[in-house]
Each structure stands twice: as structure tokens, then as C-alpha cells.
N, C-alpha and C. Protein backbone atom coordinates (compact mmCIF):
# COMPACT_ATOMS: atom_id res chain seq x y z
N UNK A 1 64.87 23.96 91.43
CA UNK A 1 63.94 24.01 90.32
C UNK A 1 64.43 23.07 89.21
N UNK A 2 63.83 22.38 88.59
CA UNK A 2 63.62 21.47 87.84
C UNK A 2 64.17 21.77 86.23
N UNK A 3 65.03 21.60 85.55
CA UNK A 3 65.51 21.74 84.11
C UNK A 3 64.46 21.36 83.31
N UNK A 4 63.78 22.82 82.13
CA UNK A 4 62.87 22.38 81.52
C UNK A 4 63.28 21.26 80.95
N UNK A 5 61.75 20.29 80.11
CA UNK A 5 62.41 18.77 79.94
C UNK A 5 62.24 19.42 78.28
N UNK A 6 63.57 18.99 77.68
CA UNK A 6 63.23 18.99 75.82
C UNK A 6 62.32 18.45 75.24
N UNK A 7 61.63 19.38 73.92
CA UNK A 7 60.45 19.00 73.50
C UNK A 7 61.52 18.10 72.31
N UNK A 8 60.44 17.44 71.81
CA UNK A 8 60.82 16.58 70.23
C UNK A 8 61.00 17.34 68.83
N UNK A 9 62.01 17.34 68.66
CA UNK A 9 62.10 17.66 67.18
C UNK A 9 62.11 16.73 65.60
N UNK A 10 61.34 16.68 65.14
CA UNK A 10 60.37 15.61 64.42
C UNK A 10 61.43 15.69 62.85
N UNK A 11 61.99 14.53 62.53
CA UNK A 11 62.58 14.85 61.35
C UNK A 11 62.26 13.67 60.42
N UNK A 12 62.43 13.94 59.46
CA UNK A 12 62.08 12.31 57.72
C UNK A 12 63.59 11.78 57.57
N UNK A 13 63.67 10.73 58.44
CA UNK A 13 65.14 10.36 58.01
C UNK A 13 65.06 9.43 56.81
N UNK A 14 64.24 8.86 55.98
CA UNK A 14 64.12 8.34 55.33
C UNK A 14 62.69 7.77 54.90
N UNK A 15 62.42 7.90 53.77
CA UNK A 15 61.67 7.83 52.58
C UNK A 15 61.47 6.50 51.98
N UNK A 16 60.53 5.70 52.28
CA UNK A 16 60.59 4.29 50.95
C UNK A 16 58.92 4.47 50.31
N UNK A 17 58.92 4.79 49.16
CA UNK A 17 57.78 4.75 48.49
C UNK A 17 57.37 5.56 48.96
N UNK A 18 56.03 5.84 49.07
CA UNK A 18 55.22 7.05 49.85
C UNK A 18 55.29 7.20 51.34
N UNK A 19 55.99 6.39 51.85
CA UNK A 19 56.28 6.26 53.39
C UNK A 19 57.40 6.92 53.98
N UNK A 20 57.01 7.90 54.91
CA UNK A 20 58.23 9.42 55.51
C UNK A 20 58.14 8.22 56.78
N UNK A 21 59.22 7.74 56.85
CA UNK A 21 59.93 7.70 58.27
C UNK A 21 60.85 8.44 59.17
N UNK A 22 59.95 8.72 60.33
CA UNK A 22 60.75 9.46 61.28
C UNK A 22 61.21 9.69 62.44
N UNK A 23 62.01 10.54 62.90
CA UNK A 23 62.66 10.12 63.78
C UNK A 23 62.94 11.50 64.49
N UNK A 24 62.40 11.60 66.10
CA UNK A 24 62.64 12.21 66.55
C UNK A 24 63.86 12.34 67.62
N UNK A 25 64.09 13.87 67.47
CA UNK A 25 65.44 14.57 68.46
C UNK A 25 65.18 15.06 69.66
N UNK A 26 65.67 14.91 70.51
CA UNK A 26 65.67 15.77 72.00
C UNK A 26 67.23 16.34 72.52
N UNK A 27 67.00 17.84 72.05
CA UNK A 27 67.75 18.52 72.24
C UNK A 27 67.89 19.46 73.53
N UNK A 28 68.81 19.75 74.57
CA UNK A 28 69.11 20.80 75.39
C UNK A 28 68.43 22.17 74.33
N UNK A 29 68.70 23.47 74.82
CA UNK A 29 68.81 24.88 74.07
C UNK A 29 70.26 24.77 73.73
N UNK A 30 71.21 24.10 74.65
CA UNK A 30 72.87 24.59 74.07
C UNK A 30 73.17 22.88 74.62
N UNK A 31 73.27 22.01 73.78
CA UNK A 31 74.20 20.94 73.42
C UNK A 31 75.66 20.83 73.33
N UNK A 32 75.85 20.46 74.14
CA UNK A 32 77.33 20.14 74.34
C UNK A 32 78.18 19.83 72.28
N UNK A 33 79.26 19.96 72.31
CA UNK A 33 79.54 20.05 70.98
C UNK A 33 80.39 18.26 70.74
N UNK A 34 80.31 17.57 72.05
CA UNK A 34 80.72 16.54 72.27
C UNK A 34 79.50 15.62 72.94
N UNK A 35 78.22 15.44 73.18
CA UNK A 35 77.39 15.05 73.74
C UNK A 35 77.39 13.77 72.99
N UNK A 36 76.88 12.72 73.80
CA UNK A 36 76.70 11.25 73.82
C UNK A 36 75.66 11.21 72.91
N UNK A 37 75.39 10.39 71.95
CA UNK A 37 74.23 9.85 71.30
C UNK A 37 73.81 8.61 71.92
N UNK A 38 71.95 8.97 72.27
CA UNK A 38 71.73 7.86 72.74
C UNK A 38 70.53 7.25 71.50
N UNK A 39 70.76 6.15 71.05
CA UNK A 39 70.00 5.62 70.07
C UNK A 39 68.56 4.58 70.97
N UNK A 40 67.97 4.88 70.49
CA UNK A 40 66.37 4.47 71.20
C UNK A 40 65.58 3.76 70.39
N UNK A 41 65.18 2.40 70.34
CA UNK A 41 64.90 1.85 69.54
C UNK A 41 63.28 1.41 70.28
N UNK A 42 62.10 1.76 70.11
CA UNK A 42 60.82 1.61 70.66
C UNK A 42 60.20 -0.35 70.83
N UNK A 43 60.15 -0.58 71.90
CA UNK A 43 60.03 -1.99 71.86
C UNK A 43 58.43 -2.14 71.23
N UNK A 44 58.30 -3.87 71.49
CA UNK A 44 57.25 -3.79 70.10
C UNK A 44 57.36 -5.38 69.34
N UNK A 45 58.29 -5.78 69.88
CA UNK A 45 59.00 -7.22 69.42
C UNK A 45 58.65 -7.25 67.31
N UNK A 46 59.13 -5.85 67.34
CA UNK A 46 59.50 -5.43 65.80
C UNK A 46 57.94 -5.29 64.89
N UNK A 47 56.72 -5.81 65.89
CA UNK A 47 55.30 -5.44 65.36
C UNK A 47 54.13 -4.59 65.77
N UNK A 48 54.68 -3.93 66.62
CA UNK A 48 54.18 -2.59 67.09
C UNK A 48 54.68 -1.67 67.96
N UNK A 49 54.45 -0.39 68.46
CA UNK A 49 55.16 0.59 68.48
C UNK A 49 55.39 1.76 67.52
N UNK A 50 55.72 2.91 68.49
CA UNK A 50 56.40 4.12 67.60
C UNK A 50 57.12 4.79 68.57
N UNK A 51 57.78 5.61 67.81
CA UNK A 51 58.76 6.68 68.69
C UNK A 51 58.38 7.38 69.73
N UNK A 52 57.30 7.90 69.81
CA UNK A 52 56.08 8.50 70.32
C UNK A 52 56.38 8.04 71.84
N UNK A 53 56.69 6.58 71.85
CA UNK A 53 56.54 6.10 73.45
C UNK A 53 57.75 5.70 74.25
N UNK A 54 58.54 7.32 73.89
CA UNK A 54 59.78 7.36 74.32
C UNK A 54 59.44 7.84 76.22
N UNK A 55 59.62 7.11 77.18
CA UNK A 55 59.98 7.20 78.51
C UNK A 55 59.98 8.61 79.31
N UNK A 56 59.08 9.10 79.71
CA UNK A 56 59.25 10.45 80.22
C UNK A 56 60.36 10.48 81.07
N UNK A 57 61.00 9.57 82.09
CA UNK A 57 61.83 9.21 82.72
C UNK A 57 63.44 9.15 81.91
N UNK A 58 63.51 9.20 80.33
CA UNK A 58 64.43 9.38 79.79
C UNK A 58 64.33 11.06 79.32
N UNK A 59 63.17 11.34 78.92
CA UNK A 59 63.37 12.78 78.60
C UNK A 59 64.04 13.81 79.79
N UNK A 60 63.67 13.00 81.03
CA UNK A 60 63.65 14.24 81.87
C UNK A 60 65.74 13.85 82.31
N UNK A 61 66.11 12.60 81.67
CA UNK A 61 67.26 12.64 82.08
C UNK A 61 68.53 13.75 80.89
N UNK A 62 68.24 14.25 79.70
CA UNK A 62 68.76 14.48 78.64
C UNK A 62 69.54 16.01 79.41
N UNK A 63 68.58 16.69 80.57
CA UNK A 63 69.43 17.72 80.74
C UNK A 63 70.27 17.52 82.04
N UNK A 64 69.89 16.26 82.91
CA UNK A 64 70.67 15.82 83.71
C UNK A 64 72.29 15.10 83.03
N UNK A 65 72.21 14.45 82.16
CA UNK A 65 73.23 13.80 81.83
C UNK A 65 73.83 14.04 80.39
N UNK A 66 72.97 15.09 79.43
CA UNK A 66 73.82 16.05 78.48
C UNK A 66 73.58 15.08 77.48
N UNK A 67 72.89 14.25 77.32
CA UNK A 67 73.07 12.91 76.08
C UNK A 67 72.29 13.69 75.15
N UNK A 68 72.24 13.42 73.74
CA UNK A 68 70.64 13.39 72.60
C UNK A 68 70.48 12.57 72.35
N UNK A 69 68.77 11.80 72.76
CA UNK A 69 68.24 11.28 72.55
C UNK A 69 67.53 10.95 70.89
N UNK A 70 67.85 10.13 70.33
CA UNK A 70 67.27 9.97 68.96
C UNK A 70 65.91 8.48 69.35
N UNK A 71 65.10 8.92 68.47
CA UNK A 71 64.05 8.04 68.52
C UNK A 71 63.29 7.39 67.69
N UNK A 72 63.85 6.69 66.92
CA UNK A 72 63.03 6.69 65.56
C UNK A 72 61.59 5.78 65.27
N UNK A 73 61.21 5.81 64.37
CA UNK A 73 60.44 5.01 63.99
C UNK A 73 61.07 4.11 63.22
N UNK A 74 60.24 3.06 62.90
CA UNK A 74 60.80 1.75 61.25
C UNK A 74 59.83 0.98 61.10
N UNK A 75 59.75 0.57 59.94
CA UNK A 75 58.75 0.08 59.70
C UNK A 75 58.59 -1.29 60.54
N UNK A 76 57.28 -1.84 60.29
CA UNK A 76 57.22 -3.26 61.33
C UNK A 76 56.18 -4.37 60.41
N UNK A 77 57.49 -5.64 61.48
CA UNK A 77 56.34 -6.68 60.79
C UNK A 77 55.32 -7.15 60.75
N UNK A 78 54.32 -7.80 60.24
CA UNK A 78 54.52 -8.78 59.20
C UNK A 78 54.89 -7.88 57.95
N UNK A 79 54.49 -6.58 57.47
CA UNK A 79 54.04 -6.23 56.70
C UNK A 79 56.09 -5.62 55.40
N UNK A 80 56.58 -5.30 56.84
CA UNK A 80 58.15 -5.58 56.49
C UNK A 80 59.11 -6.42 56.99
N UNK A 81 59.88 -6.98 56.12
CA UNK A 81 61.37 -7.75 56.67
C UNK A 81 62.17 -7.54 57.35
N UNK A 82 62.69 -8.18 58.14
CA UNK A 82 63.71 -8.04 59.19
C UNK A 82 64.67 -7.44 58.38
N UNK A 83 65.00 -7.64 56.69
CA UNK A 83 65.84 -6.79 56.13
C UNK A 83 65.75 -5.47 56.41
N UNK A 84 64.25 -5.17 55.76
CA UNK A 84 63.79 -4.20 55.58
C UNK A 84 63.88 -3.29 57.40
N UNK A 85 63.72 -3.67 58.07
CA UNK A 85 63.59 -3.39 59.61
C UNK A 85 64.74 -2.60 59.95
N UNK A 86 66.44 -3.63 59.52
CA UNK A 86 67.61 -3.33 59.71
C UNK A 86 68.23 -1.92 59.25
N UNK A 87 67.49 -2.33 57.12
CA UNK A 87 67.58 -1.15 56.70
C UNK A 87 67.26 0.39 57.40
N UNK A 88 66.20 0.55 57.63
CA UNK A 88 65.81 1.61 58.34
C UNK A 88 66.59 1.78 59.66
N UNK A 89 67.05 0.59 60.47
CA UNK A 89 68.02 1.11 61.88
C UNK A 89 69.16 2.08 61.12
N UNK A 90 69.87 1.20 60.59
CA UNK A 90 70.97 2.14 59.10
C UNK A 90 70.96 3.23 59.17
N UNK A 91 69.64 3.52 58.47
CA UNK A 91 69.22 5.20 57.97
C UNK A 91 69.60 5.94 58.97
N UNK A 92 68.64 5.52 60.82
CA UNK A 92 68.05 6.32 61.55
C UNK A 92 70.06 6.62 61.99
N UNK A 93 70.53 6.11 62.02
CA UNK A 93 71.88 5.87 62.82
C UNK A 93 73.17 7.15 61.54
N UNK A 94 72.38 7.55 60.51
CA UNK A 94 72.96 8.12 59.38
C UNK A 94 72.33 9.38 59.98
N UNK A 95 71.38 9.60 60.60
CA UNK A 95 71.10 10.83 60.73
C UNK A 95 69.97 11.63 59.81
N UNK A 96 69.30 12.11 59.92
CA UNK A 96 68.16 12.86 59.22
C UNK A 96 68.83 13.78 58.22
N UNK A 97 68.67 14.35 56.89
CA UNK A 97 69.09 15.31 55.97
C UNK A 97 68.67 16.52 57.05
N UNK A 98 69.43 17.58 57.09
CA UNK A 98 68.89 18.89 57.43
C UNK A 98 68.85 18.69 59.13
N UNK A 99 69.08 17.92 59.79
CA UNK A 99 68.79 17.58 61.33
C UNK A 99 69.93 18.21 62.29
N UNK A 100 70.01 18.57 62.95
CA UNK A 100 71.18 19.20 64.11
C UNK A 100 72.63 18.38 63.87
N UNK A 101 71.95 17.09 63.47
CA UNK A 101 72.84 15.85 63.53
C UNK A 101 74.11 16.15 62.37
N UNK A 102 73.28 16.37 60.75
CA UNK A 102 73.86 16.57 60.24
C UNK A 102 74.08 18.06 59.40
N UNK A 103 73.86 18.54 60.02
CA UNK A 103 74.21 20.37 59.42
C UNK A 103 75.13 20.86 60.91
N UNK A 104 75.50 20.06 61.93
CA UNK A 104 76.04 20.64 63.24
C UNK A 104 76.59 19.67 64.10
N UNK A 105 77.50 20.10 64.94
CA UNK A 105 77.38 19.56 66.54
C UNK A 105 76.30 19.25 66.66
N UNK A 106 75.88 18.09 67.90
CA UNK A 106 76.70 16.95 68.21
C UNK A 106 76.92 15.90 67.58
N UNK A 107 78.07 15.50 67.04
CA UNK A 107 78.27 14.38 66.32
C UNK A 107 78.47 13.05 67.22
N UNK A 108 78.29 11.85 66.50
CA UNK A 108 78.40 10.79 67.70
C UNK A 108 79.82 10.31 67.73
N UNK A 109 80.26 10.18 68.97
CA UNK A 109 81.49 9.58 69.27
C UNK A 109 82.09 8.63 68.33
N UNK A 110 83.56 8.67 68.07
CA UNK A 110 84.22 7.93 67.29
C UNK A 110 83.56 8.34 65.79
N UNK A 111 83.02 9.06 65.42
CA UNK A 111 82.42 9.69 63.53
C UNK A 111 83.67 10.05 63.27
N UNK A 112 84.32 10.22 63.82
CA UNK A 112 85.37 11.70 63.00
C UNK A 112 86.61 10.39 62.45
């Protein structure tokens, strides 16, 4: 039988102007207290896309291979800068306020 696959847990890792950017989690029920961070960046050649079109083929691997999947969104161009683009990788890689990430286990390798 098949390991249910983790649903998304939807978080605001960051805020510019009226704009909630976010970034979703895929968590086990019990996460390893050492689990791999896998950072997921939605292709899009930086002008379209969202998190949303994260790989069912990766979800269904998170309880095979124990990783959390992070997924974020960022803003895209023309309308933002490749600064602006970077900025937001930054954020998503800082972790959400209030997120598993940062109120708990699993932290990403080499943090400490």
C-alpha cells in the first residue's frame, strides 16, 4: 500500500507592498528532526509560473526519501528585476515566520 502523498502547507514568506508571497511546505505527519531540504524553484524562464506546479512525481517521493519539499513563489519578469527575483530566492531560503521551518525541526543541513 502506497504512503499517503503530503498535502501543501501554504505559508507568506514575505511581503513587498501589498504583495504576500508564498511558499509552500510538504511535510510527512512525523519529519525526521534531520531531514534534507529540498528547495524547488518553479520553471518559467523567471516569467511565468507558480508553486502550484510542483511535480506529482516529487510529492509522491517526500515519504519515500524523507526530504521537505519547499516551493515557493517570486515575483516575475518583466514586471520585476532579476534583483528583485534573487531577493525573494533569499527570503524563501530564510524560511516563512511561524512555518515548521522556523518555530521547529527540520532545519536545513549545515544551519547550526
Amino acid at each position: 500500500m502506497a504512503a499517503p502523498q503530503p498535502q501543501p502547507q501554504t505559508f507568506t514568506f514575505t511581503q513587498v507592498g501589498s504583495l504576500s508571497i508564498k511558499l509552500d511546505i510538504y511535510l510527512t505527519p512525523s519529519p525526521a528532526a534531520d531531514a534534507p531540504i529540498l528547495l524547488w524553484f518553479h520553471g518559467g524562464g523567471l516569467i511565468q509560473g507558480c508553486r502550484a506546479r510542483y511535480g506529482p512525481h516529487t510529492v509522491a517521493s517526500v515519504p519515500k526519501y524523507g526530504h521537505v519539499p519547499l516551493s515557493p513563489d517570486y515575483r516575475l519578469a518583466p514586471q520585476a528585476t532579476l534583483a528583485e527575483i534573487l531577493a525573494d530566492a533569499l527570503d524563501a531560503l530564510n524560511g516563512p515566520e511561524g512555518s515548521p521551518l522556523t518555530t521547529s525541526q527540520p532545519q536545513p543541513r549545515g544551519s547550526q
